[in-house]
Protein backbone atom coordinates (compact mmCIF):
# COMPACT_ATOMS: atom_id res chain seq x y z
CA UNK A 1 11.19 1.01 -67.16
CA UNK A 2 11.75 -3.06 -66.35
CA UNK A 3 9.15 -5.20 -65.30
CA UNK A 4 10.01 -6.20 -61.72
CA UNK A 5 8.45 -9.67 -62.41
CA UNK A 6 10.72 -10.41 -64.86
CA UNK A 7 13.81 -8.47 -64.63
CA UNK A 8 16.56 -9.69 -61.38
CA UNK A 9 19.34 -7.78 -59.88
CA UNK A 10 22.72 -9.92 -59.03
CA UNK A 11 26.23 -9.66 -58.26
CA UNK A 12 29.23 -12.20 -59.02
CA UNK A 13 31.63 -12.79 -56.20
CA UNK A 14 34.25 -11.62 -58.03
CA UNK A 15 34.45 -8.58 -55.69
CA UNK A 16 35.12 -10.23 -52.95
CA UNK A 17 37.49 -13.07 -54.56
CA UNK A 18 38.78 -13.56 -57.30
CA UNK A 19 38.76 -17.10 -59.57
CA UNK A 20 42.07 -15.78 -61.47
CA UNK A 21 43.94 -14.05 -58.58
CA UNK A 22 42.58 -15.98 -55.40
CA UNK A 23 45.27 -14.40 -53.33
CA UNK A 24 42.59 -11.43 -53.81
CA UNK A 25 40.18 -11.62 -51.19
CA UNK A 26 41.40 -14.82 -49.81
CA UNK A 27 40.17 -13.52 -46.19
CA UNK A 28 36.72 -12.95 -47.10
CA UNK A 29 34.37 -15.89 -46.63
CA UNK A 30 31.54 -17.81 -49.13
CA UNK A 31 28.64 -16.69 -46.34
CA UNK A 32 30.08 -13.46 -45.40
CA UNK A 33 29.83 -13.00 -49.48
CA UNK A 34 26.76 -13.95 -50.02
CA UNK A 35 25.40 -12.40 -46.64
CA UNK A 36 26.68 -9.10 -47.93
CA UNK A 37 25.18 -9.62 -51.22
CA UNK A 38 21.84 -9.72 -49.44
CA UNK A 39 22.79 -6.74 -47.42
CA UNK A 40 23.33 -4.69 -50.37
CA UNK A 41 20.14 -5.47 -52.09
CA UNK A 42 20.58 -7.61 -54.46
CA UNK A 43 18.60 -11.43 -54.99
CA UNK A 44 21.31 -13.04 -57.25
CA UNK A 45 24.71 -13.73 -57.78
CA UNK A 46 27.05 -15.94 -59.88
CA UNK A 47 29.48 -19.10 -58.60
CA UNK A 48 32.68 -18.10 -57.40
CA UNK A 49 35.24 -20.54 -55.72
CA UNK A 50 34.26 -20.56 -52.38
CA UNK A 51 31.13 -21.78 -52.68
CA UNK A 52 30.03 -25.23 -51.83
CA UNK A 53 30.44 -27.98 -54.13
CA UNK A 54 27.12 -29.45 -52.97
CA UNK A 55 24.36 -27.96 -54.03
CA UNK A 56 21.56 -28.58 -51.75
CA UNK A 57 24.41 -26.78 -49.21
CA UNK A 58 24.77 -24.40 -51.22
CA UNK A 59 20.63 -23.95 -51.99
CA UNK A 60 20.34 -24.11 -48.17
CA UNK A 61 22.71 -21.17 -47.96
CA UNK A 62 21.33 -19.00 -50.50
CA UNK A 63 17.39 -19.67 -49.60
CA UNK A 64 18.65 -18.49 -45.81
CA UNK A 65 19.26 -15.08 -47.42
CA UNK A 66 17.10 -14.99 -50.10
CA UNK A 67 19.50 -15.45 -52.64
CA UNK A 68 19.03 -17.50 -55.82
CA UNK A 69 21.72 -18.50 -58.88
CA UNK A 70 21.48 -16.55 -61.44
CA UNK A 71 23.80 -18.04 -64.15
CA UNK A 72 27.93 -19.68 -64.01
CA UNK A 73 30.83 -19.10 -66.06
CA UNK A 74 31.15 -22.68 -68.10
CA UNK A 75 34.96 -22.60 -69.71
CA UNK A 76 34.89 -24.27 -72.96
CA UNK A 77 37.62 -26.00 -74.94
CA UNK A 78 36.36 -26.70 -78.19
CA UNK A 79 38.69 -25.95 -80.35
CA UNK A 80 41.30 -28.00 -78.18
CA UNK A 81 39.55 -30.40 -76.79
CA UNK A 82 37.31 -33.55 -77.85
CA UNK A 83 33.99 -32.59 -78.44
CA UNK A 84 32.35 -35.11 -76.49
CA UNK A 85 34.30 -34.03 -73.40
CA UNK A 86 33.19 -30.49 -73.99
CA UNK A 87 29.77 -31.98 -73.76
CA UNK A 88 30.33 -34.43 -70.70
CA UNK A 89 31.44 -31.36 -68.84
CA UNK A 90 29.02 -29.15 -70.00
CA UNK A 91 26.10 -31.33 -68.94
CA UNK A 92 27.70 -31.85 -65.40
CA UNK A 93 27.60 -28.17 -64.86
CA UNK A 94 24.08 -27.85 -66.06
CA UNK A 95 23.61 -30.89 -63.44
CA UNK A 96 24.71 -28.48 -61.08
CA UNK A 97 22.63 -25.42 -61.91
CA UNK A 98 19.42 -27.23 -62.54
CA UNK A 99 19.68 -28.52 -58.89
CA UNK A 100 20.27 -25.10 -57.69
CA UNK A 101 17.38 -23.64 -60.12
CA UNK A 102 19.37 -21.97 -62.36
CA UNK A 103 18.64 -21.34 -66.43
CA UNK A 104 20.99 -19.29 -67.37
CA UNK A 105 24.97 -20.65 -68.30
CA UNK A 106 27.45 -18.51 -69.11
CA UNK A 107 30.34 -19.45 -71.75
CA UNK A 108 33.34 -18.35 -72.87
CA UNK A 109 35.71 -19.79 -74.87
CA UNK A 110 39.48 -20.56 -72.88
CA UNK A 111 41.37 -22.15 -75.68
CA UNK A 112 44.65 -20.12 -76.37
CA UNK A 113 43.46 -17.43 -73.91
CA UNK A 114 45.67 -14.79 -72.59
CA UNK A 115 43.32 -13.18 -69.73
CA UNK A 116 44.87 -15.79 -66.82
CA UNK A 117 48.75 -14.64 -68.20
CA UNK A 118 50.22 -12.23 -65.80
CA UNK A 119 52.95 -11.32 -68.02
CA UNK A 120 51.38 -11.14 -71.57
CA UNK A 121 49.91 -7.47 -71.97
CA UNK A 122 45.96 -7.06 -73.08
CA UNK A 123 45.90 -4.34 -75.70
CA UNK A 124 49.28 -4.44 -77.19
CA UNK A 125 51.56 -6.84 -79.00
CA UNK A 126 49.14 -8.74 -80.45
CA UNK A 127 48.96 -11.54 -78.62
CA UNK A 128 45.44 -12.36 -78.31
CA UNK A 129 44.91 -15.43 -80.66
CA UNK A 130 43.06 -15.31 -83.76
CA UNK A 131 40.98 -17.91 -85.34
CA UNK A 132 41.39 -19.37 -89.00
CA UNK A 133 38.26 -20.40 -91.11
CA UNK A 134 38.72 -24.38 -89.93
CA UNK A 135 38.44 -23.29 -86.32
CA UNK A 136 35.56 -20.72 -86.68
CA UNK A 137 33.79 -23.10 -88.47
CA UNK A 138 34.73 -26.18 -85.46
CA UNK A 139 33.92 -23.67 -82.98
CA UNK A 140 30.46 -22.23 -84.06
CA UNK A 141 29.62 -25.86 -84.47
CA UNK A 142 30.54 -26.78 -81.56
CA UNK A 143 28.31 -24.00 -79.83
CA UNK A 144 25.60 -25.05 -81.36
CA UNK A 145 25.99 -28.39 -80.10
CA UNK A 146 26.16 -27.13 -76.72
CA UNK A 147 23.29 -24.86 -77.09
CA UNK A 148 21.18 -27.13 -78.20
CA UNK A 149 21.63 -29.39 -75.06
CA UNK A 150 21.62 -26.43 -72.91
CA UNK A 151 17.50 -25.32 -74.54
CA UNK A 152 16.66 -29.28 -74.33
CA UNK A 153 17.09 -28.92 -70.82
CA UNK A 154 15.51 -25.52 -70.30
CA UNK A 155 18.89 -23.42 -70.57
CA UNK A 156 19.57 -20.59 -72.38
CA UNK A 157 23.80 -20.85 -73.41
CA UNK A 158 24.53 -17.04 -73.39
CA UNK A 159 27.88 -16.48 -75.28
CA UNK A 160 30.25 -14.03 -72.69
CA UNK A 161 32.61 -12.34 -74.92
CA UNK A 162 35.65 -11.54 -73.18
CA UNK A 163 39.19 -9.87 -73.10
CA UNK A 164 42.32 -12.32 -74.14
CA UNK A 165 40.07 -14.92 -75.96
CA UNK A 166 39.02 -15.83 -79.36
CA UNK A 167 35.81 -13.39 -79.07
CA UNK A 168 36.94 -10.13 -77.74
CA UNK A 169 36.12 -7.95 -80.64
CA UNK A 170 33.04 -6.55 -82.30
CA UNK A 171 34.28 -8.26 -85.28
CA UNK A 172 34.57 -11.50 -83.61
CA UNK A 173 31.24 -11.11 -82.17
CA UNK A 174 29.68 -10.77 -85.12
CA UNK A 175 31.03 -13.33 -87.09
CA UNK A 176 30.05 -15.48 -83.73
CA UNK A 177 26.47 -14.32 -83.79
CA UNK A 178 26.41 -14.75 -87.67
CA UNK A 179 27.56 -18.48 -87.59
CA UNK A 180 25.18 -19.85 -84.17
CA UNK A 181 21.52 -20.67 -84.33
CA UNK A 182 19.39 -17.76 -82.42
CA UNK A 183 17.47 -20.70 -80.85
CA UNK A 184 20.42 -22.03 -79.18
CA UNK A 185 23.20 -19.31 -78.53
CA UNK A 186 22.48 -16.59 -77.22
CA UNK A 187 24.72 -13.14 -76.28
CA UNK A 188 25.90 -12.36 -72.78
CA UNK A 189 26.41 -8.76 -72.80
CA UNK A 190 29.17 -7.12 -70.82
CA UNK A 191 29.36 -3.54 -71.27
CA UNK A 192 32.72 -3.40 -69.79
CA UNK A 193 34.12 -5.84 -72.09
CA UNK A 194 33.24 -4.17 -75.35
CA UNK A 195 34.18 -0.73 -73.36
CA UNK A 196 37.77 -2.08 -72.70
CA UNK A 197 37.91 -3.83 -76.43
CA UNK A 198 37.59 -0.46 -77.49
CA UNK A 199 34.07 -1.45 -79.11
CA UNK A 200 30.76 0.63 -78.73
CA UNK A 201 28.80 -1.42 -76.29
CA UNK A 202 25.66 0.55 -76.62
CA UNK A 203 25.84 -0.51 -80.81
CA UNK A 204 26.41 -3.47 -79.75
CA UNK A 205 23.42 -4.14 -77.84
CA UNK A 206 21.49 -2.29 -80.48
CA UNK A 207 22.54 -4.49 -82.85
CA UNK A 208 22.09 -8.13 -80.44
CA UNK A 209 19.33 -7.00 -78.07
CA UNK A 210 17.13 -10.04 -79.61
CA UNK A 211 19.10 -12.61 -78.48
CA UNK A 212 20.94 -11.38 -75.27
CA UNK A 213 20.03 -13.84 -72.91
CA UNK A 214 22.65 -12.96 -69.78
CA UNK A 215 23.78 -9.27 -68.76
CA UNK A 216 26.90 -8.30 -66.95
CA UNK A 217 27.17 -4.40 -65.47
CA UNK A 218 30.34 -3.48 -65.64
CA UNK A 219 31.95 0.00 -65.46
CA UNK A 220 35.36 1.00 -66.49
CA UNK A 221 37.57 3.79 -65.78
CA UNK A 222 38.73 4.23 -68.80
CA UNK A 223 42.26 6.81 -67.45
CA UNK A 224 43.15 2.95 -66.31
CA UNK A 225 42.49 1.33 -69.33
CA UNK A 226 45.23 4.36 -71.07
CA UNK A 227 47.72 3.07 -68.31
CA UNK A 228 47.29 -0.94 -69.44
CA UNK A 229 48.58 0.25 -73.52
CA UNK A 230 50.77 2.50 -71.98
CA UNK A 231 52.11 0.10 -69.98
CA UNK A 232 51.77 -3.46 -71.29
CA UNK A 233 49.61 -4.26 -68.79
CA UNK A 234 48.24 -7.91 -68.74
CA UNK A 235 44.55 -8.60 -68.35
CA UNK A 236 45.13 -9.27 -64.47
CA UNK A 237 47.53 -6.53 -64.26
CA UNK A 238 44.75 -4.31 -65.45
CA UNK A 239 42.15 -5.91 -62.71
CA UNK A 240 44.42 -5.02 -59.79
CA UNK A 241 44.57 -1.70 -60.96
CA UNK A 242 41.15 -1.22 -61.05
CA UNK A 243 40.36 -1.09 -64.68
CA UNK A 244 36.95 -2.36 -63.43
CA UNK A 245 34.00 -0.68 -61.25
CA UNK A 246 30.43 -0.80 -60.33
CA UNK A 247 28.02 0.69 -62.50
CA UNK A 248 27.66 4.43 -61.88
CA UNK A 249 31.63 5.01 -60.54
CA UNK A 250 33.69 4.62 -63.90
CA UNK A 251 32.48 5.67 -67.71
CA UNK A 252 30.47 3.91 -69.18
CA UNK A 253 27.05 5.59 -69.67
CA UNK A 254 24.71 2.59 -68.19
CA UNK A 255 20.91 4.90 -69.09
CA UNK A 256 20.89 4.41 -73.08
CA UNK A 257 21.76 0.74 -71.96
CA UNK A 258 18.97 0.21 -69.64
CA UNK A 259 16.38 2.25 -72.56
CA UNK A 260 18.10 -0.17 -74.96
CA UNK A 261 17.10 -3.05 -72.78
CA UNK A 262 13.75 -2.40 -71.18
CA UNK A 263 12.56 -0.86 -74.95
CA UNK A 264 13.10 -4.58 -76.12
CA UNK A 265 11.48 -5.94 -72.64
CA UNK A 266 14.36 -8.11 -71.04
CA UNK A 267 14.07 -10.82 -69.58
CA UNK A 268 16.46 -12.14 -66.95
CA UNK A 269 19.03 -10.96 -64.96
CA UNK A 270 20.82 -7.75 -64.84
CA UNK A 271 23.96 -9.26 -62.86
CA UNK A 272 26.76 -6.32 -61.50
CA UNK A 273 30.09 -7.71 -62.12
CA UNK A 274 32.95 -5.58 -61.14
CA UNK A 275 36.54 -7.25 -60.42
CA UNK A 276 38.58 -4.93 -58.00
CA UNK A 277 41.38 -6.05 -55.69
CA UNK A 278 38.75 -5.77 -52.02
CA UNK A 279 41.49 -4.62 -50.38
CA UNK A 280 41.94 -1.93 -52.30
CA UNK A 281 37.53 -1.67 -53.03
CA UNK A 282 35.53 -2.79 -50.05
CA UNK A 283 33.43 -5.40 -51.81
CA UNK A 284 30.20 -4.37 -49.63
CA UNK A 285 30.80 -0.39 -49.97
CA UNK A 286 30.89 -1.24 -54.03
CA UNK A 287 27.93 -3.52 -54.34
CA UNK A 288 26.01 -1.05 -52.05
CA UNK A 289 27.32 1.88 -54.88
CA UNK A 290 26.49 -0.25 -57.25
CA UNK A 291 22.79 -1.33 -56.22
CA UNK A 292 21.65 2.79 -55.18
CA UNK A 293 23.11 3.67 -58.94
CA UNK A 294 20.50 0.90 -60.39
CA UNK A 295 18.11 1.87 -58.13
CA UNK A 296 18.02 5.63 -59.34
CA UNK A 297 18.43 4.95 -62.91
CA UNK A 298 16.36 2.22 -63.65
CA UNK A 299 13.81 1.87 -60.33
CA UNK A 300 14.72 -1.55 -59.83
């Protein structure tokens, strides 16, 4: 189905601790994470915040195990802050991922988000804020500023929709997509994050497959997802709750994904990324779930 040469399997940290809630997992360790990464199966993961700041350490660390980067969130302001210290930050954190041989970056635009408000529900009230014309226009711009420093410096910028921000929707993706230069901005794709926006992810790829540059595996259990409108449940709210699961143990049907995917010969990383509270989900019982389900459906 993939080409083992040039398709990777990773995992975030988020499983084992959480950048939002880091009361969540605060007793499990940066090497016993990435140790049980290995364990599980998997070559890559993402940055969480227990990592080392220094990245020959943390190149040491991962070469020990066999590990590699595979990508990093990169929060963006650019709709509230200066462009040119979107793009002084931005270039640090390539800094960063170049030394640890990274080429993927992962953004997502934070201005006026809602998902780190514990006490602002998700799906109802309409709180997620909505762009005017001036901003889209500001922000697609600014995108493409930062995607065209990201590909100058071998990068691909891969656009991470995401609950409680300014792209959430399929709508909001699109007009994203529309307005960005395909040789600069690219998509990347979270199934769970289209599943919980009530979007189609599977039309979704269909429609992006071209220029998805970054893919996150996430399953939902959607009888939690009722509970968060039912409830007013906040983004985090939701993520305790387990509104979020490996692929193969929620329902989201992952094999039209991975036809979807391999029929248009990805490239890169197929990166499991599944926030649970690890008290609740042992973090190496999930990614070991996780890893056997890719395994059988996709003989990675």
């Amino acid at each position: 189905m993939f080409d083992k040469d040039k398709v990777k399997l990773g995992i975030a940290p988020i499983g084992w601790c959480n950048d939002d809630m880091p009361e969540l997992g605060a007793e499990n360790t940066f090497r016993q994470t990435v140790s049980e990464m290995a364990l599980a199966g998997f070559t890559g993961c993402e940055i969480g915040n227990k990592y080392p700041k220094d990245p020959k350490e943390l190149k040491w660390e991962l070469d020990l195990r066999g590990m590699r980067i595979a990508s990093r969130w990169f929060s963006s302001f650019i709709l509230t802050q200066d462009i040119e210290q979107v793009k002084k930050d931005f270039n640090a954190e390539l800094d960063f991922l170049e030394a640890v041989g990274a080429n993927r970056i992962n953004v997502s635009e934070q201005s006026y988000s809602i998902q780190g408000k514990t006490d602002v529900p998700i799906l109802t009230g309409g709180h997620k804020y909505v762009m005017n014309d001036a901003e889209w226009k500001r922000f697609c711009d600014g995108l493409n500023t930062l995607g065209k420093i990201a590909f100058e410096r071998g990068f691909k910028l891969c656009y991470h929709h995401h609950m409680g921000t300014v792209v959430q929707t399929s709508e909001e993706t699109d007009r994203m997509m529309a307005n960005t230069d395909p040789r600069y901005v690219y998509l990347c794709y979270d199934t769970g994050h289209f599943t919980f926006a009530g979007e189609d992810p599977l039309l979704m790829l269909k429609k992006y497959v071209a220029r998805v540059g970054h893919v996150h595996l996430k399953d939902m259990r959607l009888s939690v997802v009722k509970k968060v409108r039912e409830n007013n449940w906040s983004f985090l709210t939701a993520v305790r709750n387990g509104a979020f699961t490996v692929p193969g143990d929620g329902d989201v049907d992952f094999d039209p994904v991975f036809k979807v995917l391999s029929d248009a010969h990805y490239e890169g990383w197929l990166l499991v990324e599944a926030e649970q509270d690890p008290a609740k989900a042992n973090p190496l019982e999930y990614a070991i779930k996780g890893r056997r389900y890719i395994k059988e459906h996709t003989g990675l």
